[in-house]
N, C-alpha and C. Protein backbone atom coordinates (compact mmCIF):
# COMPACT_ATOMS: atom_id res chain seq x y z
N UNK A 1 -0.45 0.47 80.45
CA UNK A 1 0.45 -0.64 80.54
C UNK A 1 1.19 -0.72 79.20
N UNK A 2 2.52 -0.79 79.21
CA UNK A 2 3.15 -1.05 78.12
C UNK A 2 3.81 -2.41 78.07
N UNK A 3 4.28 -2.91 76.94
CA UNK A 3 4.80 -3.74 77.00
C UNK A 3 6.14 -3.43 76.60
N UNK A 4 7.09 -4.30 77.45
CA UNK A 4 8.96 -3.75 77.44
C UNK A 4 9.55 -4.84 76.49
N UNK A 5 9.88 -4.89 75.29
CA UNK A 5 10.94 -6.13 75.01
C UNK A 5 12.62 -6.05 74.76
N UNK A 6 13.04 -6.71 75.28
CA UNK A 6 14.52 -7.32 74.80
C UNK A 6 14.77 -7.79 73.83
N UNK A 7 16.16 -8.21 74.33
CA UNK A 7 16.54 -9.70 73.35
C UNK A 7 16.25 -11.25 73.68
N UNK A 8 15.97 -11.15 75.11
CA UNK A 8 15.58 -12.71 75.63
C UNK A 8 13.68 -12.28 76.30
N UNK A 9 13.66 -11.72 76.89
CA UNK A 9 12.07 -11.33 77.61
C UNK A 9 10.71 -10.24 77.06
N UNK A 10 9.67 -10.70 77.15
CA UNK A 10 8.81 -9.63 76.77
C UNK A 10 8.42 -9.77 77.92
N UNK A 11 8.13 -8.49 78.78
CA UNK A 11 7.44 -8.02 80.39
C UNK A 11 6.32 -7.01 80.16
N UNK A 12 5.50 -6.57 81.00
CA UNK A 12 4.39 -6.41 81.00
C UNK A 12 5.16 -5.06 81.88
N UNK A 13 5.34 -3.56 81.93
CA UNK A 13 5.78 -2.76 82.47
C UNK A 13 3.86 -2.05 83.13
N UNK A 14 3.97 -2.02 84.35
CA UNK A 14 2.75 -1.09 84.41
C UNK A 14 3.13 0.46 85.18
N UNK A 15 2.31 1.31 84.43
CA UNK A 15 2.54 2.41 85.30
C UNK A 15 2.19 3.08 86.49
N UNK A 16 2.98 4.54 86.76
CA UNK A 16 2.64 4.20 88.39
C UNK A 16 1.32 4.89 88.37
N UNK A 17 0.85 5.29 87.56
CA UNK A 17 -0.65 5.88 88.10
C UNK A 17 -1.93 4.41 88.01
N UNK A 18 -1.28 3.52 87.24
CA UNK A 18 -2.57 2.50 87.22
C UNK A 18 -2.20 2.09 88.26
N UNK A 19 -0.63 1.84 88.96
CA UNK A 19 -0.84 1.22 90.46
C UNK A 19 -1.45 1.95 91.20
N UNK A 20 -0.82 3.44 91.67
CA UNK A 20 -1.75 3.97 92.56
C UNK A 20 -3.49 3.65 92.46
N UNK A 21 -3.80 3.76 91.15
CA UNK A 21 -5.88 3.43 91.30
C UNK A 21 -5.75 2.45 91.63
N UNK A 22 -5.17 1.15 91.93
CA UNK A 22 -5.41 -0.05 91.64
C UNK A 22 -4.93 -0.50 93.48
N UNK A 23 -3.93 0.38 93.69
CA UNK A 23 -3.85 0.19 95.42
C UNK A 23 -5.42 1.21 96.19
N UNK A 24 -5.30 2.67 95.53
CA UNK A 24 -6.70 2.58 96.12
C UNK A 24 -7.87 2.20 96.07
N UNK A 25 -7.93 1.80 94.84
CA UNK A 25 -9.40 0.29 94.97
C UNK A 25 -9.49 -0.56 95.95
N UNK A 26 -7.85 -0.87 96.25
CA UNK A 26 -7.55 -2.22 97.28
C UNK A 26 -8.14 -2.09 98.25
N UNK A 27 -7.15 -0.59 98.71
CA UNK A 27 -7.92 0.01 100.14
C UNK A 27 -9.10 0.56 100.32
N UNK A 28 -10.02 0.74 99.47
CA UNK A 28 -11.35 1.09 99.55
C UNK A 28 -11.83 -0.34 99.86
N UNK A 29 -11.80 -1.28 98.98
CA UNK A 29 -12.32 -2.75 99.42
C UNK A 29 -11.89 -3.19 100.67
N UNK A 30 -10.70 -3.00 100.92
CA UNK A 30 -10.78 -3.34 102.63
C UNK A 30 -11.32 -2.52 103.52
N UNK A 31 -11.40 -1.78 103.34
CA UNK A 31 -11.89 -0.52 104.34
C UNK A 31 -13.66 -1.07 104.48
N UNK A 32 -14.11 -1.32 103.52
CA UNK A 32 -15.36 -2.05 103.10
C UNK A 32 -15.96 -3.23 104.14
N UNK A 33 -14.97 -4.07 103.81
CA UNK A 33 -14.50 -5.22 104.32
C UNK A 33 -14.65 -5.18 106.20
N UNK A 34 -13.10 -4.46 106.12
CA UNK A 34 -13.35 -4.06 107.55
C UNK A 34 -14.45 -4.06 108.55
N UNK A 35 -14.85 -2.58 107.64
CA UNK A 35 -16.52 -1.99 108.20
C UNK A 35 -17.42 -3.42 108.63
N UNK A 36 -17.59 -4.04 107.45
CA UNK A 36 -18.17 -5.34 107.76
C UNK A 36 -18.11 -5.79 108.73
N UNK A 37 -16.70 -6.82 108.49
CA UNK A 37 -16.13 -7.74 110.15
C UNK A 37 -16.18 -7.17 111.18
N UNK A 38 -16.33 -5.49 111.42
CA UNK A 38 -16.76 -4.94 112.56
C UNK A 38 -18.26 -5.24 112.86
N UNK A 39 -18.69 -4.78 111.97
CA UNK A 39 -20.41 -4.95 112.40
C UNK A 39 -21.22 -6.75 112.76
N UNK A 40 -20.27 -7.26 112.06
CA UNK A 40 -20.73 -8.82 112.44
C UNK A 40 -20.34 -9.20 113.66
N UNK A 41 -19.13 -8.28 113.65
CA UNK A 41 -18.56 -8.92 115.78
C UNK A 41 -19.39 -8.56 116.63
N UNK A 42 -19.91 -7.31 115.95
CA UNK A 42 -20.57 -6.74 117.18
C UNK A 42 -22.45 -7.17 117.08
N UNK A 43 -22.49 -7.84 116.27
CA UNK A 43 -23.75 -8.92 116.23
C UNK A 43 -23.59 -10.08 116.89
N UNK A 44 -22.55 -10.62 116.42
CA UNK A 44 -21.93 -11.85 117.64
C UNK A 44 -21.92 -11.60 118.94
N UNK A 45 -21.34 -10.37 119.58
CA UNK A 45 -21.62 -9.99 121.07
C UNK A 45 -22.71 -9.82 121.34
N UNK A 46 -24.08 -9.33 120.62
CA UNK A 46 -25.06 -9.52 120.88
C UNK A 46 -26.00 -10.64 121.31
N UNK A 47 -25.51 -11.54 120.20
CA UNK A 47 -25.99 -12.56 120.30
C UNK A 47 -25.67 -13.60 121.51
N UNK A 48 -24.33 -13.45 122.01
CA UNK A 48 -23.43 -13.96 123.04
C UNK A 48 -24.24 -13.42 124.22
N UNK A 49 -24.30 -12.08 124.26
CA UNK A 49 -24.91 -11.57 125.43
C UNK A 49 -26.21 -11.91 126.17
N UNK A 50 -27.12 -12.30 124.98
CA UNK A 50 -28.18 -12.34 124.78
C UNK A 50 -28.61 -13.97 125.30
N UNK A 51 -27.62 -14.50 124.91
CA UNK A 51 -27.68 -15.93 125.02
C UNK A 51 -26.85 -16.56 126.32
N UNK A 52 -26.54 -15.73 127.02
CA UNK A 52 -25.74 -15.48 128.48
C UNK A 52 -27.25 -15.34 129.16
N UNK A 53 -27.85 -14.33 128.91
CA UNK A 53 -29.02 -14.08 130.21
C UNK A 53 -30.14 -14.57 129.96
N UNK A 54 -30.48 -15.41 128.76
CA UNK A 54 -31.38 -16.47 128.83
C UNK A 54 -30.36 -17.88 129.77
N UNK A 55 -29.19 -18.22 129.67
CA UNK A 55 -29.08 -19.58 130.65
C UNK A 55 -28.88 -19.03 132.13
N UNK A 56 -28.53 -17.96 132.23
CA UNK A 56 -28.64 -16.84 133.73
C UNK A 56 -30.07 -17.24 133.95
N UNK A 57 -31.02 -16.99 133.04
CA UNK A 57 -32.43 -17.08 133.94
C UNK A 57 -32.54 -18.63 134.30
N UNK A 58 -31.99 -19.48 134.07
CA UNK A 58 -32.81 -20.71 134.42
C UNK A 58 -31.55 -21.87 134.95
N UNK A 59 -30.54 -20.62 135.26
CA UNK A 59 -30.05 -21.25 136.71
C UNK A 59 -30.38 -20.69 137.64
């Protein structure tokens, strides 16, 4: 990261290789993420399912 100055602004310039690591961190953490919210849905359908044929039995 460098820093850029003028005559009126000092900006914070970053380069493109710290973005690129810094977008694929992103997408590794979502991908992460993802994985997750998949596996919890599909605990929820379990649980849904599960909880379907226990009130099935006792109608």
């Amino acid at each position: 990261m460098n820093i850029v100055k003028n005559d009126r602004t000092i900006a914070l310039k970053v380069d493109s290789y710290a973005m690129a690591l810094g977008y694929q961190e992103m997408g590794e953490l979502n991908l992460l993420i993802s994985m997750e919210m998949d596996h919890l849905e599909w605990e929820a359908h379990k649980i849904i399912e599960g909880l379907l044929k226990r009130v099935n039995e006792y109608i």
